[in-house]
C-alpha atoms as a PDB file:
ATOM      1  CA  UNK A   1      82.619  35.995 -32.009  1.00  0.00           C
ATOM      2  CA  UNK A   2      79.359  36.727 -31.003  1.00  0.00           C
ATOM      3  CA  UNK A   3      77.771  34.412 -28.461  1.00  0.00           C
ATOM      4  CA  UNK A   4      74.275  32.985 -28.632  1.00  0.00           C
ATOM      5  CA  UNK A   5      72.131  32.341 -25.256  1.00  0.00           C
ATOM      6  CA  UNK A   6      69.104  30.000 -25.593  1.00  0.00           C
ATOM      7  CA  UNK A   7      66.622  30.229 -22.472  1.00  0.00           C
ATOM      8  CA  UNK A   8      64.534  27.843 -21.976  1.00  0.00           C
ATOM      9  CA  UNK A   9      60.616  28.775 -21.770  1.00  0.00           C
ATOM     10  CA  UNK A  10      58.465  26.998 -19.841  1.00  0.00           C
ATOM     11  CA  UNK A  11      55.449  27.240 -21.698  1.00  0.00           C
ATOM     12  CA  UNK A  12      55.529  23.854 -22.249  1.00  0.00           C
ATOM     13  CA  UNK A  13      55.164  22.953 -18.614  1.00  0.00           C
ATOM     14  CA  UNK A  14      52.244  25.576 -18.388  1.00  0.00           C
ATOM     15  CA  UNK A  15      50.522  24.312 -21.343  1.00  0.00           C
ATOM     16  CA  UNK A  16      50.375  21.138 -19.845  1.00  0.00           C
ATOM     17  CA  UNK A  17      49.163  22.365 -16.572  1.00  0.00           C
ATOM     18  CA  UNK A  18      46.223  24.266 -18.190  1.00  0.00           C
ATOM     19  CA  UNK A  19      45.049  21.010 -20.447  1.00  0.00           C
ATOM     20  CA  UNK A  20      44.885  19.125 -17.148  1.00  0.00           C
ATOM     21  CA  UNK A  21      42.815  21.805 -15.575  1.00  0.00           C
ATOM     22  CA  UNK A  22      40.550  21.960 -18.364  1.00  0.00           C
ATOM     23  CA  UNK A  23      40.371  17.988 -18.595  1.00  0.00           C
ATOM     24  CA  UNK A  24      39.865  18.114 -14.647  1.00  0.00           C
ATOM     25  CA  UNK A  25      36.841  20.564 -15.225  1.00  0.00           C
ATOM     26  CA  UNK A  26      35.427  18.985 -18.261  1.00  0.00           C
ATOM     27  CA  UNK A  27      35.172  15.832 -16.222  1.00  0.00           C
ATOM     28  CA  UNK A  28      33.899  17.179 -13.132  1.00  0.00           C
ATOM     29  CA  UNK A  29      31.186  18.904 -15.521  1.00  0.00           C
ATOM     30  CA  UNK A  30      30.250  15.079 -17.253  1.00  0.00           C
ATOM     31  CA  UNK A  31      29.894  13.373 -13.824  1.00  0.00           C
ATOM     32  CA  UNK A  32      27.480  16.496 -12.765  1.00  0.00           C
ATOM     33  CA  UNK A  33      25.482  16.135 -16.039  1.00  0.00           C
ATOM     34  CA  UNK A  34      25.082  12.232 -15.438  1.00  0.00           C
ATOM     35  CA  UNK A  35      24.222  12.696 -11.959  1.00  0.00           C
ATOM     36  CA  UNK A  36      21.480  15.490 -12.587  1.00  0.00           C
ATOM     37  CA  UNK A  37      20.226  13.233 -15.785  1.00  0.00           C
ATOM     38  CA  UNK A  38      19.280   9.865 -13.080  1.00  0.00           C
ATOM     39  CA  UNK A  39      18.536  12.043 -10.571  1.00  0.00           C
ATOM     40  CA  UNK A  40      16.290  14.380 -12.341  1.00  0.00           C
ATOM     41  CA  UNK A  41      13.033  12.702 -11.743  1.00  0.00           C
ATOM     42  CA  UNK A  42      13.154  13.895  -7.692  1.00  0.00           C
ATOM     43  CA  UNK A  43      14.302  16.794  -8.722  1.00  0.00           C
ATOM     44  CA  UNK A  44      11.309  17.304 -11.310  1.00  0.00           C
ATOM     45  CA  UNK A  45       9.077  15.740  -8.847  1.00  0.00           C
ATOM     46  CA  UNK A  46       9.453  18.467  -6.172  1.00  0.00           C
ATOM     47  CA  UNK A  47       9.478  21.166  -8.655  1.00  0.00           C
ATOM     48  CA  UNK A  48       6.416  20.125 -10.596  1.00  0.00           C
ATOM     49  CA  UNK A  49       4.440  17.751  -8.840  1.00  0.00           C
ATOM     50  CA  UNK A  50       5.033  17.742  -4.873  1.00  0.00           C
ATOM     51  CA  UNK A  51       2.180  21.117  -5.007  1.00  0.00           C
ATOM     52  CA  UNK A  52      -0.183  19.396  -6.887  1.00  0.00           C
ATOM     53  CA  UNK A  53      -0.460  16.830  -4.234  1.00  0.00           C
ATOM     54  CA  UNK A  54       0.030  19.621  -1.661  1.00  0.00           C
ATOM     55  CA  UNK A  55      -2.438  21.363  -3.087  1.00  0.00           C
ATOM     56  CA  UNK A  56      -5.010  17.702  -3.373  1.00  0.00           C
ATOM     57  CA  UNK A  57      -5.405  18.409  -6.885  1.00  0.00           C
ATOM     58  CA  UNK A  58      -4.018  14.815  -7.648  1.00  0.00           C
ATOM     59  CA  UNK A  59      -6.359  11.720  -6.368  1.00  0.00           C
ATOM     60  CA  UNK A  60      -5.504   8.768  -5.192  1.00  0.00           C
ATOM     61  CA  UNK A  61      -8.474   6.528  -5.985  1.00  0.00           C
ATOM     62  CA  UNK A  62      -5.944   3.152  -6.624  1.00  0.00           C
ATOM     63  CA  UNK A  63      -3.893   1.300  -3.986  1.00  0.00           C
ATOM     64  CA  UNK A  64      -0.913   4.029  -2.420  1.00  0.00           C
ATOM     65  CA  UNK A  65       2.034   1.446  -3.285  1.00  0.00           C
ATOM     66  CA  UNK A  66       1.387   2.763  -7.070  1.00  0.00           C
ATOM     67  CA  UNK A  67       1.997   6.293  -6.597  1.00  0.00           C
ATOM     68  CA  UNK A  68       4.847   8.358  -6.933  1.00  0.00           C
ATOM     69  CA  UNK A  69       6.647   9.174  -3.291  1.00  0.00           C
ATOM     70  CA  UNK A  70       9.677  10.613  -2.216  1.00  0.00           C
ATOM     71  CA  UNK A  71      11.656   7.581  -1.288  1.00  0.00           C
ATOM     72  CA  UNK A  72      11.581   5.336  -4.055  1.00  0.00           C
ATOM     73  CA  UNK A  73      15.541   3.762  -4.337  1.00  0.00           C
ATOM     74  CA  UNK A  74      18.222   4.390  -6.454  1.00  0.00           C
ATOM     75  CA  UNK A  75      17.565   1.731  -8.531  1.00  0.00           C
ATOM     76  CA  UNK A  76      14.168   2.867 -10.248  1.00  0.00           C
ATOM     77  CA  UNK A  77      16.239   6.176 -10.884  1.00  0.00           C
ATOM     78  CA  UNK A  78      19.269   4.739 -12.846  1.00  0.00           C
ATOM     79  CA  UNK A  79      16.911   1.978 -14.306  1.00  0.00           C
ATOM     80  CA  UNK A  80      14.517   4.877 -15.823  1.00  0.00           C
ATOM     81  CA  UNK A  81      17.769   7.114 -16.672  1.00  0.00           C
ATOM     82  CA  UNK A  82      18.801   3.824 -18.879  1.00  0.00           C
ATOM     83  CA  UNK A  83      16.004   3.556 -20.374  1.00  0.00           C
ATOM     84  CA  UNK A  84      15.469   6.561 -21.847  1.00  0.00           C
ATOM     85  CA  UNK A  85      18.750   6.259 -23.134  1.00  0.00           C
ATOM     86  CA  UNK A  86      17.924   2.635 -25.074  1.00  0.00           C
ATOM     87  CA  UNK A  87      14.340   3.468 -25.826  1.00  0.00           C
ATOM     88  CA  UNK A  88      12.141   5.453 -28.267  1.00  0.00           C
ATOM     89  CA  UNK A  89       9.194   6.813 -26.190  1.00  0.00           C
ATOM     90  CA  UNK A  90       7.846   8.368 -29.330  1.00  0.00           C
ATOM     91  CA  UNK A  91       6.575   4.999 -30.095  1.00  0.00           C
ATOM     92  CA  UNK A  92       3.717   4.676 -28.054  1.00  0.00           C
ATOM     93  CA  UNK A  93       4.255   0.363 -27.745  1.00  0.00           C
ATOM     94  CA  UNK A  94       7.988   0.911 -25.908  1.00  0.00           C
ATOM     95  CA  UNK A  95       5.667   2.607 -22.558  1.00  0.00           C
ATOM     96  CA  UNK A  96       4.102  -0.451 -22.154  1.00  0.00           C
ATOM     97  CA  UNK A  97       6.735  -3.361 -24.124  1.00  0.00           C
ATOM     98  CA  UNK A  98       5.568  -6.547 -22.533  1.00  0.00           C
ATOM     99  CA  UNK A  99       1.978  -5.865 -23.280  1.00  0.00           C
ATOM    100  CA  UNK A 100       0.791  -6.914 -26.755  1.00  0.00           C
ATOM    101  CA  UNK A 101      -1.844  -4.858 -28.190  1.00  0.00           C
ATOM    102  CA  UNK A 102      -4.694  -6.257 -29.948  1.00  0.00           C
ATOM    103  CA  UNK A 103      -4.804  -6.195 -33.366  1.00  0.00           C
ATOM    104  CA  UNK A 104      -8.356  -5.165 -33.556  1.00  0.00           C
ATOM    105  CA  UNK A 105      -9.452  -2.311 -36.080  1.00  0.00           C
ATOM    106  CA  UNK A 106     -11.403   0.761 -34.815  1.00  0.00           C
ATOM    107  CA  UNK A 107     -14.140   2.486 -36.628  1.00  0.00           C
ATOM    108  CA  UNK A 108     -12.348   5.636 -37.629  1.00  0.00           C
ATOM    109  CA  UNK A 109      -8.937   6.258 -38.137  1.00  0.00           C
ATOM    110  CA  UNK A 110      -8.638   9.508 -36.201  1.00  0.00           C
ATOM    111  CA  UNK A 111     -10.522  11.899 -34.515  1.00  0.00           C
ATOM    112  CA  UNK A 112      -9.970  15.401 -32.420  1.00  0.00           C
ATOM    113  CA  UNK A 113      -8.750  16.290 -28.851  1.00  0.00           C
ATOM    114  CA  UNK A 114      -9.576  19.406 -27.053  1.00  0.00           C
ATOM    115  CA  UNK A 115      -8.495  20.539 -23.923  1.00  0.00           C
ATOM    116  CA  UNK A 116      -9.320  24.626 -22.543  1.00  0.00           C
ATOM    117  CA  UNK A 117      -7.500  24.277 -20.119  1.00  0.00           C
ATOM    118  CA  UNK A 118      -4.165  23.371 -21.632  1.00  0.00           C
ATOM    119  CA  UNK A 119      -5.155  25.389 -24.460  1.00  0.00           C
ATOM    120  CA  UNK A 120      -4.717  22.260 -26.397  1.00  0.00           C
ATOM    121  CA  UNK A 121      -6.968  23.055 -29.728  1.00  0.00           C
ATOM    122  CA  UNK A 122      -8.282  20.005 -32.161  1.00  0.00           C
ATOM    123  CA  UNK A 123      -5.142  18.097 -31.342  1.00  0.00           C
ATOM    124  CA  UNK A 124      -5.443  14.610 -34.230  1.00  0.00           C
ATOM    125  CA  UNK A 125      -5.452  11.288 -32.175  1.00  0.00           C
ATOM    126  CA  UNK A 126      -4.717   8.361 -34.283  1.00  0.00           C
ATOM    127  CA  UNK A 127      -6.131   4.931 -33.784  1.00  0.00           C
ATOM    128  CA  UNK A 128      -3.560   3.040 -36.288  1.00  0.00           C
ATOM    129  CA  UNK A 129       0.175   3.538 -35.620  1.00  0.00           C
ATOM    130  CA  UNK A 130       1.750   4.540 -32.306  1.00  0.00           C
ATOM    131  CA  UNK A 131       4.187   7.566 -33.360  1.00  0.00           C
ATOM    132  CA  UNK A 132       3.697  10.001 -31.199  1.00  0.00           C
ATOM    133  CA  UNK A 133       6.214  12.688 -32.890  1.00  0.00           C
ATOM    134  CA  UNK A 134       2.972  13.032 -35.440  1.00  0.00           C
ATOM    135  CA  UNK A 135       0.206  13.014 -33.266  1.00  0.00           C
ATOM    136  CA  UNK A 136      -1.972  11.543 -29.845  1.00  0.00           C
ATOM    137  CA  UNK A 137      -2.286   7.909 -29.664  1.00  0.00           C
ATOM    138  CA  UNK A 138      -4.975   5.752 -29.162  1.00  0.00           C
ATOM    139  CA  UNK A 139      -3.726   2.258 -27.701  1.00  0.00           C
ATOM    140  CA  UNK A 140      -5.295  -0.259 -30.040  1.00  0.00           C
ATOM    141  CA  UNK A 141      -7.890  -2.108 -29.358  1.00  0.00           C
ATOM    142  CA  UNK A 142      -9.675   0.397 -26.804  1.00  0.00           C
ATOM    143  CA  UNK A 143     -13.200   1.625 -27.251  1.00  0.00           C
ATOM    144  CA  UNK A 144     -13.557   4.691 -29.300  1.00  0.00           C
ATOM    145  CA  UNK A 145     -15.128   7.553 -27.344  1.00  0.00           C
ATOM    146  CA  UNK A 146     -18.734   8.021 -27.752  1.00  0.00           C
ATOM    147  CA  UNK A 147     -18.882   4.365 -27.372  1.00  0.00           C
ATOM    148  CA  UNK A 148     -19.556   2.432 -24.173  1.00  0.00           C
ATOM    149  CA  UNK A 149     -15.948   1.605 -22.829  1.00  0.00           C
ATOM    150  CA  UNK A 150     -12.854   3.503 -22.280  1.00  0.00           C
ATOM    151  CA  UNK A 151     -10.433   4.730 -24.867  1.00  0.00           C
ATOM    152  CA  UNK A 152      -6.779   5.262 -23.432  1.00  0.00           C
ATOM    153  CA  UNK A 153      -4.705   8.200 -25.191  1.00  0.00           C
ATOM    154  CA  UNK A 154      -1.373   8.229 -24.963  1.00  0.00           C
ATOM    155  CA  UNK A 155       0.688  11.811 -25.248  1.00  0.00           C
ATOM    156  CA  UNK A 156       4.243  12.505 -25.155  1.00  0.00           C
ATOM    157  CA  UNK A 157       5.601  15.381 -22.584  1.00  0.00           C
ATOM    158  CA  UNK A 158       9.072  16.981 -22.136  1.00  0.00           C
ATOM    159  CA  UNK A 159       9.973  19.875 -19.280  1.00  0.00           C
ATOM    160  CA  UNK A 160       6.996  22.143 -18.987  1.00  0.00           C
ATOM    161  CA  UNK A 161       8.693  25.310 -20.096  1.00  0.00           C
ATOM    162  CA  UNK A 162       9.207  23.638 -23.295  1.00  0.00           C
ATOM    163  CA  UNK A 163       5.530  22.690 -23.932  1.00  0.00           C
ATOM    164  CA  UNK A 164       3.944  23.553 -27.187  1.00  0.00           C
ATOM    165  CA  UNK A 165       0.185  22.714 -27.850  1.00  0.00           C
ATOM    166  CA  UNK A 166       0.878  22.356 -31.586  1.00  0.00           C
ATOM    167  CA  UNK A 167       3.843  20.291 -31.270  1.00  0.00           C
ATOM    168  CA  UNK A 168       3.248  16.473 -30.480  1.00  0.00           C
ATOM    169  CA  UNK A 169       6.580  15.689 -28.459  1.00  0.00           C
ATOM    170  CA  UNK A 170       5.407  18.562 -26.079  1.00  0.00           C
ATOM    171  CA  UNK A 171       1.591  18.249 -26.033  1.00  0.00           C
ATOM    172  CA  UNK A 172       1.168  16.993 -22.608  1.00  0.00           C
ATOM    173  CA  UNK A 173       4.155  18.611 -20.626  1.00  0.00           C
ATOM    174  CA  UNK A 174       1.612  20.160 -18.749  1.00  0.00           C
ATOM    175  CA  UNK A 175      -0.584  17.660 -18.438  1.00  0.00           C
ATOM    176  CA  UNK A 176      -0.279  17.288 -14.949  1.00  0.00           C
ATOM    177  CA  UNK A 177      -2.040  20.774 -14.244  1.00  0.00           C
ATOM    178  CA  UNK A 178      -4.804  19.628 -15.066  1.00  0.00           C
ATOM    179  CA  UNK A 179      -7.846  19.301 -11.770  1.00  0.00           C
ATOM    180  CA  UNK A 180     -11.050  17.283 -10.997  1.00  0.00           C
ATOM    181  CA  UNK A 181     -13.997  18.504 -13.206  1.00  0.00           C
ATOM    182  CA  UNK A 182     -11.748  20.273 -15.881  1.00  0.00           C
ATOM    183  CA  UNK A 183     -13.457  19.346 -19.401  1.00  0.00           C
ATOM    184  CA  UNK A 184     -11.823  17.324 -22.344  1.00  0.00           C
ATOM    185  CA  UNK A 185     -13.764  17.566 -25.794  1.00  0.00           C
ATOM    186  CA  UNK A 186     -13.334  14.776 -28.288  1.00  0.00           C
ATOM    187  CA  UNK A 187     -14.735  15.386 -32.063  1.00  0.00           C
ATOM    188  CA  UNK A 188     -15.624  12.153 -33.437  1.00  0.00           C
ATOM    189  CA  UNK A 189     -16.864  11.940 -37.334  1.00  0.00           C
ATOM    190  CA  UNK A 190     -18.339  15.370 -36.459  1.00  0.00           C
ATOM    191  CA  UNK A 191     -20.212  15.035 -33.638  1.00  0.00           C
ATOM    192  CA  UNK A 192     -18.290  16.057 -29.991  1.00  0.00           C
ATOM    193  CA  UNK A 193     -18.731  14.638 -26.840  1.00  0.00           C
ATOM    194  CA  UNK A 194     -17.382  16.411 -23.631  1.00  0.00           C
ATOM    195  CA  UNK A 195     -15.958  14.503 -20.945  1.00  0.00           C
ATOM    196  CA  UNK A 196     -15.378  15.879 -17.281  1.00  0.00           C
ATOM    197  CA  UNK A 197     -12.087  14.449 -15.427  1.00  0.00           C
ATOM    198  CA  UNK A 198     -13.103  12.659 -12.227  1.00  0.00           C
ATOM    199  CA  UNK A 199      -8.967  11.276 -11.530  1.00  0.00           C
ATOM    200  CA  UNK A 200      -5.575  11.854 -11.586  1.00  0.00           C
ATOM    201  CA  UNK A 201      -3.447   9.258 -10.389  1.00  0.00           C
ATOM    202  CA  UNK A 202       0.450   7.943 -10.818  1.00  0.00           C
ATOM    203  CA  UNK A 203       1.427   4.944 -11.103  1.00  0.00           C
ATOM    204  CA  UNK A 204       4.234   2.404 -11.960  1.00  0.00           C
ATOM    205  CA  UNK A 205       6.031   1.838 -15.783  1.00  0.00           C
ATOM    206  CA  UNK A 206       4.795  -1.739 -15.349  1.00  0.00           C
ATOM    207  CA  UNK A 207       1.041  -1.011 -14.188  1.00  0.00           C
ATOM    208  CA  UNK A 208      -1.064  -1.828 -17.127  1.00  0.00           C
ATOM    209  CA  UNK A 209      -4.208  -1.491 -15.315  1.00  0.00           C
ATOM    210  CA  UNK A 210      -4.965   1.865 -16.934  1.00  0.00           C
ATOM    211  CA  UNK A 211      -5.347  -0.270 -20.111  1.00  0.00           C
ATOM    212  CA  UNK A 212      -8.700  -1.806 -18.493  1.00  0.00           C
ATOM    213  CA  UNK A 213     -11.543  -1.126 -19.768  1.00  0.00           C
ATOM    214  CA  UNK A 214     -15.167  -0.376 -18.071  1.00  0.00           C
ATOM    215  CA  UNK A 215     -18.443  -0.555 -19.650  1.00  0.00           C
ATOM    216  CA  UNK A 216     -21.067   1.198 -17.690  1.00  0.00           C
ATOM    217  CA  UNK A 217     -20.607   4.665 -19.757  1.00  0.00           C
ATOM    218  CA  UNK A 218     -17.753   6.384 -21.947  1.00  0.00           C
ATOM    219  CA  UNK A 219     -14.347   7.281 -20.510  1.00  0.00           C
ATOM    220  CA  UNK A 220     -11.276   8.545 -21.954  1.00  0.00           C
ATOM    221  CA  UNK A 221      -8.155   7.529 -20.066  1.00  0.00           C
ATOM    222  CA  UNK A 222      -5.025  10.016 -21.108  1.00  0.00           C
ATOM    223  CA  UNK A 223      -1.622   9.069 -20.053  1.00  0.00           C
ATOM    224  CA  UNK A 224       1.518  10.542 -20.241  1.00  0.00           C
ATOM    225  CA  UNK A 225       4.934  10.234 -18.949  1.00  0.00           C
ATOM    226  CA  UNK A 226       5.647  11.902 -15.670  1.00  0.00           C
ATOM    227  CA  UNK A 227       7.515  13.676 -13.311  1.00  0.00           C
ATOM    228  CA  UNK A 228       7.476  15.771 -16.520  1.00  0.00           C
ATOM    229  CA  UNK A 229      10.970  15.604 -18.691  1.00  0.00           C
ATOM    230  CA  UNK A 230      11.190  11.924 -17.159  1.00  0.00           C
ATOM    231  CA  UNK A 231       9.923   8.389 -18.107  1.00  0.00           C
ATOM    232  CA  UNK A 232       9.539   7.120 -14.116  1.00  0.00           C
ATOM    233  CA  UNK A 233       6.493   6.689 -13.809  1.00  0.00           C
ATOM    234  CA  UNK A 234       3.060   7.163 -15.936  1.00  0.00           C
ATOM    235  CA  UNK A 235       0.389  10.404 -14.918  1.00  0.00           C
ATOM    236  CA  UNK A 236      -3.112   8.949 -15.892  1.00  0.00           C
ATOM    237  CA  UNK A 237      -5.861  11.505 -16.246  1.00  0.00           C
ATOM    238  CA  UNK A 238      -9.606   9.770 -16.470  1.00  0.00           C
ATOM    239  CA  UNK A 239     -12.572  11.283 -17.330  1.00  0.00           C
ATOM    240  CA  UNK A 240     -16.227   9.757 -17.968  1.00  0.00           C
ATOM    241  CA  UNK A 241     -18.825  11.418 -20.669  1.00  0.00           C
ATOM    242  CA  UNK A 242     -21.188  14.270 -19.513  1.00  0.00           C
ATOM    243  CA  UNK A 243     -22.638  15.099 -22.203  1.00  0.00           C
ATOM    244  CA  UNK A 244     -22.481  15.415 -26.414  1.00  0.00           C
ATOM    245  CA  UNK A 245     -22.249  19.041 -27.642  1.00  0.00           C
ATOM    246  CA  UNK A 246     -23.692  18.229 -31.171  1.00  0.00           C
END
């Protein structure tokens, strides 16, 4: 009779070995993810933003507790990193939620954007819904530009190596390149005006200031999320008219 040996493998052992490795790893690789995702905006700050205040091409015309510096807490960083998880930031009313625009109607219901620098080319700004996935916003109830007052724009921005002048979710991902005296055009009903940017500030989620509006000549006021990719805090680029083109 012919005898029959069984040996036992231990694959099963080393099968189970290698799933805990690889559960081990894909763990360690989800904590690193949610630690770079609250703790992006320093990160994005140094890379994008600590030259440009190097460099003074960022002002600081409004009280120094508003802008962005390197030791704001842990808090602001997991409150912003949870709130771009619960909020659409392509609706332009979720920057600012416990401000309640006016209902007031403007004169036109769009008109054009411009900026050389950016190479941001007749870029539509509405002035009656807030989706910025389609195109600039106008907060309502701001002064159109031409007109004595201040119209406030509001632009979405991602990362910077992402940015696409044609594309509204990326439009101002480089916004914060922009220096003192650069030019903005706005077309309005065919006639432009061209506006020359006097300051670039930062400043708190909750600052709604930048809504304000002054009445001694025409300013645009364009804001945008920043340290870009983030929601922490708001860039605000004004300008004030110098002079209509045609």
């Amino acid at each position: 009779m012919t005898a029959y040996y069984i040996k036992k493998s231990g694959l099963g052992i080393q099968s189970f070995r290698k799933i805990l490795k690889i559960a081990g790893l894909g763990f360690v690789l989800i904590g690193a993810s949610f630690f770079l995702y609250f703790f992006f905006p320093v990160l994005s700050y140094q890379f994008f933003l600590a030259n440009a205040f190097d460099k003074n091409r960022i002002e600081v015309p409004i009280p120094k507790y508003l802008v962005v510096n390197r030791n704001n807490d842990l808090g602001s960083l997991v409150a912003s990193g949870i709130t771009s998880l619960t909020s659409d930031f392509t609706d332009a009313r979720n920057w600012y939620p416990n401000l309640s625009p006016q209902n007031q109607k403007a004169q036109v219901d769009s008109y054009l954007l411009s900026i050389p620098r950016l190479k941001i080319e007749n870029a539509q700004v509405s002035t009656r819904d807030y989706d910025l996935a389609k195109h600039l916003v106008q907060y309502l109830g701001t002064s159109i530009p031409g007109e004595q007052g201040t119209a406030v724009i509001f632009g979405h921005s991602t990362l910077p190596q992402l940015f696409n002048p044609k594309n509204y979710k990326t439009i101002f991902a480089t916004l914060h390149t922009l220096k003192v005296n650069d030019e903005v055009f706005i077309n309005v009903d065919g006639i432009t005006y061209k506006y020359k940017i006097f300051s670039i500030v930062i400043t708190d989620p909750e600052d709604t200031n930048i809504l304000s509006q002054s009445f001694d000549n025409s300013y645009i006021t364009l804001v945008t999320c920043t340290p870009p990719g983030t929601i922490w805090k708001r860039l605000v680029v004004r300008a004030s008219l110098d002079s209509v083109v045609n």
